[in-house]
N, C-alpha and C. Protein backbone atom coordinates (compact mmCIF):
# COMPACT_ATOMS: atom_id res chain seq x y z
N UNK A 1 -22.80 -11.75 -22.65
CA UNK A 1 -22.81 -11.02 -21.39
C UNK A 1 -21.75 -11.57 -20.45
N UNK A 2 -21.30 -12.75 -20.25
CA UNK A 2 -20.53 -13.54 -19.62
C UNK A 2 -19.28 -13.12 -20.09
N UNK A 3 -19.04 -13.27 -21.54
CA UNK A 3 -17.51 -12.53 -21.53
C UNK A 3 -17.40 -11.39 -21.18
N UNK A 4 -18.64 -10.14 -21.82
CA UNK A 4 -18.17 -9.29 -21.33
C UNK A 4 -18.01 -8.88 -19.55
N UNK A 5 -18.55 -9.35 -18.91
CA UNK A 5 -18.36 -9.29 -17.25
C UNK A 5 -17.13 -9.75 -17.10
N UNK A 6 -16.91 -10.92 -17.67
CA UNK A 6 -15.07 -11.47 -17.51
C UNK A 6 -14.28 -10.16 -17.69
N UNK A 7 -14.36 -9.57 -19.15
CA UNK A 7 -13.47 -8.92 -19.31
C UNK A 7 -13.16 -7.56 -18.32
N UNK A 8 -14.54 -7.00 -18.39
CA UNK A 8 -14.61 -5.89 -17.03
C UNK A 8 -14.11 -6.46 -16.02
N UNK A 9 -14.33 -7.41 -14.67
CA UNK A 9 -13.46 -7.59 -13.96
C UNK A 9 -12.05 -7.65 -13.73
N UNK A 10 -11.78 -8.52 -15.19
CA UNK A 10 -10.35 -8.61 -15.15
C UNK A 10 -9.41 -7.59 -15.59
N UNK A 11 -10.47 -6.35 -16.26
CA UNK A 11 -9.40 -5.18 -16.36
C UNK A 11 -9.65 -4.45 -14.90
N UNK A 12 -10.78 -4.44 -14.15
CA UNK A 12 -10.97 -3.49 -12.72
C UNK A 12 -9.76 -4.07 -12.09
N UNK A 13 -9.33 -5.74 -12.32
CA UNK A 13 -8.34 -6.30 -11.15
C UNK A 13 -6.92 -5.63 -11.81
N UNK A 14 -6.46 -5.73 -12.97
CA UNK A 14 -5.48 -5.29 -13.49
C UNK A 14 -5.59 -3.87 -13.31
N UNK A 15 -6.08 -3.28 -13.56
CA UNK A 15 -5.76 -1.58 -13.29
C UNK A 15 -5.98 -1.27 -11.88
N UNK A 16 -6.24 -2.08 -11.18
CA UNK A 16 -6.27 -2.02 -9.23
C UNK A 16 -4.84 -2.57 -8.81
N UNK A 17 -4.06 -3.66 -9.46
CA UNK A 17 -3.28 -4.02 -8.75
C UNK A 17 -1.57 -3.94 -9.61
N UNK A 18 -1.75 -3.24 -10.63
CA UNK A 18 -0.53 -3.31 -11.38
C UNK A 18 -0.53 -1.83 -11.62
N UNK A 19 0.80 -1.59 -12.28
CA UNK A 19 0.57 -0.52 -12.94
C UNK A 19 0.19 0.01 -14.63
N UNK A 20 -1.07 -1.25 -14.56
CA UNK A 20 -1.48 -0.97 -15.82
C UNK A 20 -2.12 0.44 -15.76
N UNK A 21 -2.62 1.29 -14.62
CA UNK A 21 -3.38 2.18 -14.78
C UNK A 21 -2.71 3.68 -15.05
N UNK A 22 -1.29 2.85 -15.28
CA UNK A 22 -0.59 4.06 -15.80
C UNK A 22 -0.80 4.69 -17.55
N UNK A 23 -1.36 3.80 -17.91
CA UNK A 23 -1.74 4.07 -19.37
C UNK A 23 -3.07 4.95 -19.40
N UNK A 24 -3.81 5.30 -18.50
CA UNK A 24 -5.00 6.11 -18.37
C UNK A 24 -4.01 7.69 -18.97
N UNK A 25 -2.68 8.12 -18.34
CA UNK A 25 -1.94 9.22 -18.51
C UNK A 25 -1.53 9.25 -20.11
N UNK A 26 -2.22 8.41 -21.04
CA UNK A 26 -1.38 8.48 -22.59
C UNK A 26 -2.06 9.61 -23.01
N UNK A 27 -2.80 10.45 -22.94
CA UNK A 27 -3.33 11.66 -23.40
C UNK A 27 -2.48 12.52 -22.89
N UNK A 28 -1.77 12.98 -21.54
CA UNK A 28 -0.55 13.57 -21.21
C UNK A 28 0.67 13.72 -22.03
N UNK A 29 1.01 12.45 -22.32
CA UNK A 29 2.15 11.81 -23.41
C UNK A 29 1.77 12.94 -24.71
N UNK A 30 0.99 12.87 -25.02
CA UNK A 30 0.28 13.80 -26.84
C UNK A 30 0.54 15.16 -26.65
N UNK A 31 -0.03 15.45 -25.37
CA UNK A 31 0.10 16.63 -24.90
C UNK A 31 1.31 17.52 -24.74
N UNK A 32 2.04 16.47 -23.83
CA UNK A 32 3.55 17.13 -23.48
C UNK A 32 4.29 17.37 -25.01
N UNK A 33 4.00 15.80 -25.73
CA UNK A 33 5.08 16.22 -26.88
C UNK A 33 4.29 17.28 -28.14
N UNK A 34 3.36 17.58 -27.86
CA UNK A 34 2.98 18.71 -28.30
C UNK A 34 3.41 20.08 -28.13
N UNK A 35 3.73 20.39 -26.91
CA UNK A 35 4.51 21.18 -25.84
C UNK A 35 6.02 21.26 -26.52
N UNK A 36 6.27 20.12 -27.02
CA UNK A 36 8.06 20.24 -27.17
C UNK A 36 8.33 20.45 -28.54
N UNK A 37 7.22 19.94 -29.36
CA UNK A 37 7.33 20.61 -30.95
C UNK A 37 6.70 21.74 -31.20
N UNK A 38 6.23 22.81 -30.36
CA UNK A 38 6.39 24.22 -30.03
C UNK A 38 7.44 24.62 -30.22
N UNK A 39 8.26 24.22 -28.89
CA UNK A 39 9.63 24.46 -29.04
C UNK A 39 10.27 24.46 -30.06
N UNK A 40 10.05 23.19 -30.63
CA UNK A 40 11.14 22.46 -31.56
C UNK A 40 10.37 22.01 -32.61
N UNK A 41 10.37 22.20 -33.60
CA UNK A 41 9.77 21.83 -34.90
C UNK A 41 10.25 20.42 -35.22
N UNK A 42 11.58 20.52 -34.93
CA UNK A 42 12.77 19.30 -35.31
C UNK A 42 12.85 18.09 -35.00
N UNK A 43 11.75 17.84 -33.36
CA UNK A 43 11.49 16.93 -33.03
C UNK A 43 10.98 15.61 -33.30
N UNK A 44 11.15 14.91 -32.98
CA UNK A 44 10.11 13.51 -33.83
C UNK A 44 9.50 13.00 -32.44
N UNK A 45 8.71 12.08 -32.74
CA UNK A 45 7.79 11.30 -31.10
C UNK A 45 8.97 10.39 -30.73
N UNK A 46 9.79 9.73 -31.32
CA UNK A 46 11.28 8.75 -30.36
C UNK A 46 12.46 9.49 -29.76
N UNK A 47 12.41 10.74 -30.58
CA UNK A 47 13.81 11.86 -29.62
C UNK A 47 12.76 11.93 -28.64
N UNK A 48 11.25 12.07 -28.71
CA UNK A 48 10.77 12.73 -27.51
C UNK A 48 10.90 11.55 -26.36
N UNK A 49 10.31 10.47 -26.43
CA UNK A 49 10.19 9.66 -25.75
C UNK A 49 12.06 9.00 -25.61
N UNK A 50 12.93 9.04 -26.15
CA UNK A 50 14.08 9.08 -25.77
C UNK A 50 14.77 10.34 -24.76
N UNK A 51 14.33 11.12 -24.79
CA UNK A 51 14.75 12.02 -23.79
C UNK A 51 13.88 12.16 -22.67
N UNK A 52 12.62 11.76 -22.45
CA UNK A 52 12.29 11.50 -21.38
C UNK A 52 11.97 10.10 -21.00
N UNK A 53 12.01 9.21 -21.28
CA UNK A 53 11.97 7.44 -20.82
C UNK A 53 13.79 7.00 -20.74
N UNK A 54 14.41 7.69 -21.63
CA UNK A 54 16.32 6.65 -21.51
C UNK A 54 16.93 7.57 -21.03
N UNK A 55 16.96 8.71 -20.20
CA UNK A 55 18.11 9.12 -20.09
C UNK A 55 17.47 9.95 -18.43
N UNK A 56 16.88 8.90 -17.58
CA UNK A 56 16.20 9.78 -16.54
C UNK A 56 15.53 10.62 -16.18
N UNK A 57 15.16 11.23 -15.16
CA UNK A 57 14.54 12.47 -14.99
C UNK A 57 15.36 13.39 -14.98
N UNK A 58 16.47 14.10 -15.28
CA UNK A 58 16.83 15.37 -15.14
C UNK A 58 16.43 16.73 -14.85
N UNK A 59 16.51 17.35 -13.87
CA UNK A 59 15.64 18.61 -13.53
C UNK A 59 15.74 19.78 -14.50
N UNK A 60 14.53 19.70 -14.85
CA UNK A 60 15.31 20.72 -16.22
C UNK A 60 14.09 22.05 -15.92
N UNK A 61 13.56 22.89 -16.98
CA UNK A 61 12.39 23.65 -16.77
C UNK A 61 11.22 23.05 -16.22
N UNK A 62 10.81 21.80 -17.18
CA UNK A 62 9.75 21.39 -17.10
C UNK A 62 9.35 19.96 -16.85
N UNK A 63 10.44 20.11 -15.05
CA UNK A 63 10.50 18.60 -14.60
C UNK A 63 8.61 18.44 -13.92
N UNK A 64 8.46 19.37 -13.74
CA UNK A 64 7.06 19.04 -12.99
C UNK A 64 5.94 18.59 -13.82
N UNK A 65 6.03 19.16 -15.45
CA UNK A 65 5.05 18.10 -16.23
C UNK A 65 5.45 16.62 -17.13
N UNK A 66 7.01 16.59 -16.80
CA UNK A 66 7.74 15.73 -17.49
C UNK A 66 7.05 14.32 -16.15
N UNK A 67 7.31 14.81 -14.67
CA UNK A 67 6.59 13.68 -13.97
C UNK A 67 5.48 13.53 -13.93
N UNK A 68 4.34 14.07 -14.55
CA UNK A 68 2.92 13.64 -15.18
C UNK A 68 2.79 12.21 -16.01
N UNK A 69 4.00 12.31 -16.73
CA UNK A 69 4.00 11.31 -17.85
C UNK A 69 3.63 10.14 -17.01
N UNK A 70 3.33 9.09 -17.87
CA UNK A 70 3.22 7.44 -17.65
C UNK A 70 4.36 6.96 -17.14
N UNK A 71 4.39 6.30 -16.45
CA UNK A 71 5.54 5.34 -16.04
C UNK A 71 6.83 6.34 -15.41
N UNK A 72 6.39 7.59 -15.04
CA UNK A 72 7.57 8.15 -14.68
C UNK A 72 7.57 7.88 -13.16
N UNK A 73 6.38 7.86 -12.15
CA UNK A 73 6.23 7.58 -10.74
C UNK A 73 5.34 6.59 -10.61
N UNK A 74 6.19 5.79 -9.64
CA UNK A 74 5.46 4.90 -9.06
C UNK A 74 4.01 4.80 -7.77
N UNK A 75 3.06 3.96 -8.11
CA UNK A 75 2.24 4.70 -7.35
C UNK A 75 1.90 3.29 -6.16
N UNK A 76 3.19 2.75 -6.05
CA UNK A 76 3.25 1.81 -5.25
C UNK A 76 2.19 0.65 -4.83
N UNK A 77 1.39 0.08 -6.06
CA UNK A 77 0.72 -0.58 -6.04
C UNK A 77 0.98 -2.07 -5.51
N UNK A 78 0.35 -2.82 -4.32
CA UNK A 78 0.87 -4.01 -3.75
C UNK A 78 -0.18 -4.73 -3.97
N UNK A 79 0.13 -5.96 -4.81
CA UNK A 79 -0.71 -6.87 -4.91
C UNK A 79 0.02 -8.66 -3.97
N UNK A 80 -0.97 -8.82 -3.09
CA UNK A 80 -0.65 -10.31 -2.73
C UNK A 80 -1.67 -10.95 -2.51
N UNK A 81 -0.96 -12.38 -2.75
CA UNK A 81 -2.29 -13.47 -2.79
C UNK A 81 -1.68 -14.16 -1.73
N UNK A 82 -2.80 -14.98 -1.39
CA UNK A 82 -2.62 -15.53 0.17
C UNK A 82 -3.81 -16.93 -0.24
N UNK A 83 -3.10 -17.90 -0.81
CA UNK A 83 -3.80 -19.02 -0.89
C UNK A 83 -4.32 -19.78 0.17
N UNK A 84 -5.94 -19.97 -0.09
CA UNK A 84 -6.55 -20.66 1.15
C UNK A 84 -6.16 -22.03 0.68
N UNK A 85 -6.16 -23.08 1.39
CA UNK A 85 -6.39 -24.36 1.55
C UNK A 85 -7.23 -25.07 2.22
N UNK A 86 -8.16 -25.94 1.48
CA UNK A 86 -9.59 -26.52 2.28
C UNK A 86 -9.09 -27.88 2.37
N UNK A 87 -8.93 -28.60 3.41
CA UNK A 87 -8.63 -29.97 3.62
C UNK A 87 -9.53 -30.50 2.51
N UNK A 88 -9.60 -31.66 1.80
CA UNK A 88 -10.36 -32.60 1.46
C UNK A 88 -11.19 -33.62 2.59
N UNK A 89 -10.17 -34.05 3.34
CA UNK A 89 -10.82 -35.03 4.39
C UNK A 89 -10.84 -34.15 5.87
N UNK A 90 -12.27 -34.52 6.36
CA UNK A 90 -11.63 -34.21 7.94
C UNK A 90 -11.46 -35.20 9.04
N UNK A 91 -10.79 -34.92 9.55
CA UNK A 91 -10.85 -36.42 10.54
C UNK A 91 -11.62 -35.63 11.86
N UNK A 92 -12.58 -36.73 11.99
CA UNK A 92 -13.41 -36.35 13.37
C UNK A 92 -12.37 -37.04 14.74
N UNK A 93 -12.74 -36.69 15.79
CA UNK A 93 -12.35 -36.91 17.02
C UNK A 93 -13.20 -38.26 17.68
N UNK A 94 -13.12 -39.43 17.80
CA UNK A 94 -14.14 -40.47 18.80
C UNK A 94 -13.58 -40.11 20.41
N UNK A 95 -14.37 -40.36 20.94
CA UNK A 95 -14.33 -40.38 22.08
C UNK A 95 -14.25 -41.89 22.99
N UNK A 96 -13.32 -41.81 23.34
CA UNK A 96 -12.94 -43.23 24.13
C UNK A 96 -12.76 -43.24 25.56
N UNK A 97 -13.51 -44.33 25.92
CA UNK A 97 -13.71 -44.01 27.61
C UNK A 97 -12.54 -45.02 28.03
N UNK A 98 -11.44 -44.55 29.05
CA UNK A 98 -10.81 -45.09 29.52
C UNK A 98 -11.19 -45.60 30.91
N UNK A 99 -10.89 -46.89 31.30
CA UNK A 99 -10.92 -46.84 32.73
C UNK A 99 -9.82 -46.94 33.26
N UNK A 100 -9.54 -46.23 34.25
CA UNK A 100 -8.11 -46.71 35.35
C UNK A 100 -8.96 -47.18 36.66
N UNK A 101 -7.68 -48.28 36.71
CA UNK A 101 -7.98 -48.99 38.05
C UNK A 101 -7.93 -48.33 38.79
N UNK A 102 -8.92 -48.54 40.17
CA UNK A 102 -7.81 -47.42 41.69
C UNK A 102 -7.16 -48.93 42.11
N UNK A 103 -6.48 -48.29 42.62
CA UNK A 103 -5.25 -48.69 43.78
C UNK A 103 -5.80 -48.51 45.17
N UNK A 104 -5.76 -49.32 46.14
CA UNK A 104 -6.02 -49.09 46.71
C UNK A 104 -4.60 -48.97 47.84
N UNK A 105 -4.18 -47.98 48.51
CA UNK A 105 -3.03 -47.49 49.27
C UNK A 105 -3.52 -47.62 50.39
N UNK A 106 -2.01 -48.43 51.39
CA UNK A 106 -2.44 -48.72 52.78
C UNK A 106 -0.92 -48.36 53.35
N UNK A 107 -1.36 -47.48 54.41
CA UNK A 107 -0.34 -46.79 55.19
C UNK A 107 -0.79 -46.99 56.46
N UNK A 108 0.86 -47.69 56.98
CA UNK A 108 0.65 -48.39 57.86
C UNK A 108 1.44 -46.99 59.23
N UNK A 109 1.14 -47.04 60.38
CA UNK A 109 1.34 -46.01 61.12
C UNK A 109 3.25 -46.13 61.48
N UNK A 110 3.86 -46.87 60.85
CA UNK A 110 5.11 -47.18 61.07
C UNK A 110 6.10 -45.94 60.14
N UNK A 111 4.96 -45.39 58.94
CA UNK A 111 5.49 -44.97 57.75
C UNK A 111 5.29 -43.34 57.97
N UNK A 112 4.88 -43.23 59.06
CA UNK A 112 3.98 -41.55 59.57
C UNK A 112 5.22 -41.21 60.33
N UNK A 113 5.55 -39.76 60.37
CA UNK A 113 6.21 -39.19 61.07
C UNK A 113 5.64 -38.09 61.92
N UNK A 114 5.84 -38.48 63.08
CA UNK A 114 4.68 -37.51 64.15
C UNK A 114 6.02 -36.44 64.36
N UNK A 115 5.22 -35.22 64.39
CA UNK A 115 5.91 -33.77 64.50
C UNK A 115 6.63 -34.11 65.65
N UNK A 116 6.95 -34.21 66.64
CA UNK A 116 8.19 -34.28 67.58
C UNK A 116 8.91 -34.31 66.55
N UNK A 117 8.87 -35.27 65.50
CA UNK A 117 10.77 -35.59 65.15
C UNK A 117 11.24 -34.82 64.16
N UNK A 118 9.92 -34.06 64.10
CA UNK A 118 10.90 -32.91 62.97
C UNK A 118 11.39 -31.54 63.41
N UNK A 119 11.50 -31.24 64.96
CA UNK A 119 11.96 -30.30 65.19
C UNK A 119 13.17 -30.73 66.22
N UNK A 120 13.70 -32.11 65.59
CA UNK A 120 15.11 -32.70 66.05
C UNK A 120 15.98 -32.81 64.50
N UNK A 121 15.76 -32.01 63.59
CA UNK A 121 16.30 -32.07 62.45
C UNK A 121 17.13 -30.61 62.63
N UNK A 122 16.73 -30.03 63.32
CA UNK A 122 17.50 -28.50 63.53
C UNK A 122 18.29 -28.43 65.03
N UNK A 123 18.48 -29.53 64.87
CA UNK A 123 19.54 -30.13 66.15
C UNK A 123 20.62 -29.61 65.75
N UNK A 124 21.97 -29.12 67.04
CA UNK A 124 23.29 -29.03 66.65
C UNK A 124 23.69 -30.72 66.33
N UNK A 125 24.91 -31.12 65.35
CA UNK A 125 25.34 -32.64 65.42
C UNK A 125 25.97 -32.99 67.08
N UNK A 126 25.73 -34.40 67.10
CA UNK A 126 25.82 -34.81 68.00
C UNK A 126 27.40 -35.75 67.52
N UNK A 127 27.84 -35.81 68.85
CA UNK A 127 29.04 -36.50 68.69
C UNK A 127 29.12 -38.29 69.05
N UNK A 128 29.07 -39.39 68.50
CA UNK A 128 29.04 -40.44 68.97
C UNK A 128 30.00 -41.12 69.53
């Protein structure tokens, strides 16, 4: 039971993210070249698949079931991985109590500037 769940997942992930799910269209493939040995008796399955896989799409009658085929359009499938990373270690934070000293500041009235003298700063200069 274990393999088989492996294997189911890992084809749901492959046919979700590649274009493996272009091979679901190989019954198309039987079909079309069934279609062309109508036509053509003469045909073999490598002229067929050589004229439509090596030599482009060319618009011809029957470009609209020729792009049915497998692998002829892309169905722009984007696969990305985005690796998590789990630290091994964590480093915690401690908390450390600092003390700062106070200071104690002494201002002496010599160091004060009383408003009179700042509206002698918008003085014209004086001449000595």
């Amino acid at each position: 039971m274990k393999k088989f769940s492996t294997i189911l997942l890992l084809t749901a992930y492959l046919f979700s993210t590649t274009e493996l799910h272009q091979l679901l269209k190989l019954p198309v493939v039987f079909e079309h070249f069934a279609e062309h040995q109508k036509q053509n008796k003469n045909i073999s399955f490598l002229q067929f698949l050589d004229m439509h896989y090596m030599h482009g799409s060319p618009k011809d009658k029957d470009y609209s079931e020729d792009m049915k085929l497998p692998f002829k359009t892309a169905d722009n499938c984007v696969s990305s991985v985005s690796p998590v990373v789990i630290p091994l270690l964590t480093h915690t934070l401690e908390n450390y109590i600092v003390h700062i000293p106070e200071k104690e500041i002494h201002i002496t009235r010599d160091e004060l500037i009383p408003s009179s003298y700042l509206s002698r700063v918008w003085q014209p200069p004086k001449s000595c």
